[in-house]
Protein backbone atom coordinates (compact mmCIF):
# COMPACT_ATOMS: atom_id res chain seq x y z
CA UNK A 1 18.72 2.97 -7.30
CA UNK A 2 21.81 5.38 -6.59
CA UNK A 3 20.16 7.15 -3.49
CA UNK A 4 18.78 4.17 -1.75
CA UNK A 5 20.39 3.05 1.44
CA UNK A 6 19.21 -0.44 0.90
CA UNK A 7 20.90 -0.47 -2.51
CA UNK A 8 24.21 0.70 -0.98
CA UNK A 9 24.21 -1.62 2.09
CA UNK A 10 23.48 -4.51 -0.80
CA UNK A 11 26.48 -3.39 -2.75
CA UNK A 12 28.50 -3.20 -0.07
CA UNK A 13 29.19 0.73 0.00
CA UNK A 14 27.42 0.62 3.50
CA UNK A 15 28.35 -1.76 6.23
CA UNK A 16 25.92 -3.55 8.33
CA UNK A 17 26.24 -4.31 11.89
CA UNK A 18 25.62 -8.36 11.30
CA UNK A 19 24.74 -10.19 7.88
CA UNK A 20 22.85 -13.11 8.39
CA UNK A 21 22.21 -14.11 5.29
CA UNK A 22 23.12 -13.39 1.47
CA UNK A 23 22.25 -15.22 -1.84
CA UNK A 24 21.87 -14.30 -5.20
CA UNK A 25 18.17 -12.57 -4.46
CA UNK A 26 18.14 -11.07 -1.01
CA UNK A 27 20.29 -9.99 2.03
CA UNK A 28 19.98 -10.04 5.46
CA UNK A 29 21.62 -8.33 8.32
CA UNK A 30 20.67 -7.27 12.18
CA UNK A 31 18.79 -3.76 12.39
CA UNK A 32 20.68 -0.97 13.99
CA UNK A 33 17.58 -0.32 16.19
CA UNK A 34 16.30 -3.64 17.71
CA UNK A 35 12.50 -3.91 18.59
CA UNK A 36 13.09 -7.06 19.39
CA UNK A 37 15.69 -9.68 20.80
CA UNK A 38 16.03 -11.01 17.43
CA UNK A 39 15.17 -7.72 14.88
CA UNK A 40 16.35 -8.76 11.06
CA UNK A 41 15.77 -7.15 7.96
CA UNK A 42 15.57 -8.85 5.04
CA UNK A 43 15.86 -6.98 1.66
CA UNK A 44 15.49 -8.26 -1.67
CA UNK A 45 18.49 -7.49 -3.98
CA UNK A 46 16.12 -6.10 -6.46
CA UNK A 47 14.64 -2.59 -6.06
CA UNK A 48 10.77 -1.83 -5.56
CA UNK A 49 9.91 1.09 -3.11
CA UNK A 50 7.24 -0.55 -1.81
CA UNK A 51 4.53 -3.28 -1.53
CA UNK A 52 2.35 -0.94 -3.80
CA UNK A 53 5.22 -1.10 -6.20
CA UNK A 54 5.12 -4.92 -6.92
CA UNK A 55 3.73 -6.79 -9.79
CA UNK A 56 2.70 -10.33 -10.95
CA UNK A 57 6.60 -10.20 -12.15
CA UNK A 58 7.80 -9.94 -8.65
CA UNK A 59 5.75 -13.50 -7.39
CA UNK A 60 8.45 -15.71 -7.11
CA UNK A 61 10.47 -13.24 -5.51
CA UNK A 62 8.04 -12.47 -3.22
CA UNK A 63 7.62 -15.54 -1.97
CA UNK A 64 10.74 -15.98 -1.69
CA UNK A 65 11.55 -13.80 1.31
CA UNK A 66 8.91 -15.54 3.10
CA UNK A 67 10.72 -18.62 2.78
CA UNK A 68 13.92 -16.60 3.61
CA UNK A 69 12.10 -15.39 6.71
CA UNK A 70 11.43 -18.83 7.72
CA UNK A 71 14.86 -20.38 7.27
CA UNK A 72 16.12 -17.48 8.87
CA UNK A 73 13.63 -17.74 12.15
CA UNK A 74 14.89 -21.29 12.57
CA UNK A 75 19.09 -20.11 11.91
CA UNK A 76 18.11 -18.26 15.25
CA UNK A 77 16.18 -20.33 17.38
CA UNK A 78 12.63 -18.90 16.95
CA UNK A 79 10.89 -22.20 17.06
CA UNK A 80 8.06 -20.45 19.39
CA UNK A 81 7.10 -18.06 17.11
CA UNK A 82 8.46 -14.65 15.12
CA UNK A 83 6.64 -11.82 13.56
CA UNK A 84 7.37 -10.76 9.76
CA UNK A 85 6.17 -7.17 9.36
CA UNK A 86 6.29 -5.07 6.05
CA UNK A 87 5.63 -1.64 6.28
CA UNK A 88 4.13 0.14 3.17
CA UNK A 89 4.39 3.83 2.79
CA UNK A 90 4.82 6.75 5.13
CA UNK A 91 1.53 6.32 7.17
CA UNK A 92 2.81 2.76 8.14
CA UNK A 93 6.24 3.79 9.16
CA UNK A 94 7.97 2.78 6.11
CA UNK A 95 11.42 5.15 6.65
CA UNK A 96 13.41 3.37 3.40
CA UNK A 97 11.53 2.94 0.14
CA UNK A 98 12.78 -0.40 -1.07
CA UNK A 99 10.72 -2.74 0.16
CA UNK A 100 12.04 -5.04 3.14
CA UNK A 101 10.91 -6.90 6.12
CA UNK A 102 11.40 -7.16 9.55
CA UNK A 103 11.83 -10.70 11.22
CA UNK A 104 10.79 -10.17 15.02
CA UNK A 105 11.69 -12.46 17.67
CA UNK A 106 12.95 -13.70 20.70
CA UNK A 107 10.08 -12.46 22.82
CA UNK A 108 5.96 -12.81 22.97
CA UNK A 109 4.63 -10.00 21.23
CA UNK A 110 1.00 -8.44 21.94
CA UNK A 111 -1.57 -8.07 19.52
CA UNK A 112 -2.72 -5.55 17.85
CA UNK A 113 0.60 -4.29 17.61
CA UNK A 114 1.44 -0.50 18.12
């Protein structure tokens, strides 16, 4: 998508502060506004706005980022727990529209959150 930040981060017109992690379906980097110790975004390399967006086409990939999210949490030490958090649409706080996640870690976290 030509307007979408993600999309130009993933192509490289946008630097990051820190990638973390890159294959052939998503990228991850540090976010430029920590919550968190450890605060990571992880995007996939293919555009959908949102959660609403996906489809039974978009499974694999999916579940993919939660396995991401995992070897990622354990890259930095967050054997003691981490938060994934996916925001969907405006009332949630979602700011980009191409779907992503935050990894959250590095400190104990209350519940329910904010």
């Amino acid at each position: 998508m030509k307007d979408c930040i993600f999309c130009k981060i993933i192509a490289g017109e946008i630097p990051v502060k820190t990638k973390v992690f890159e294959d052939d379906k998503v990228f991850a980097f540090e976010d430029i506004n920590p919550q968190a110790p450890v605060h990571i975004l992880i995007v996939p390399k293919k555009h959908i706005s949102c959660l609403n967006e996906a489809s039974n086409e978009n499974l694999e990939l999916l579940g993919y980022i939660q396995l991401a999210a995992s070897q990622i949490a354990k890259q930095k030490g967050l054997e003691g727990g981490y938060r994934l958090v996916n925001n969907c649409g405006a009332d949630a706080g979602q700011t980009v529209f191409h779907i992503h996640y935050h990894l959250l870690g590095g400190r104990v976290f209350a519940w329910p959150p904010g």
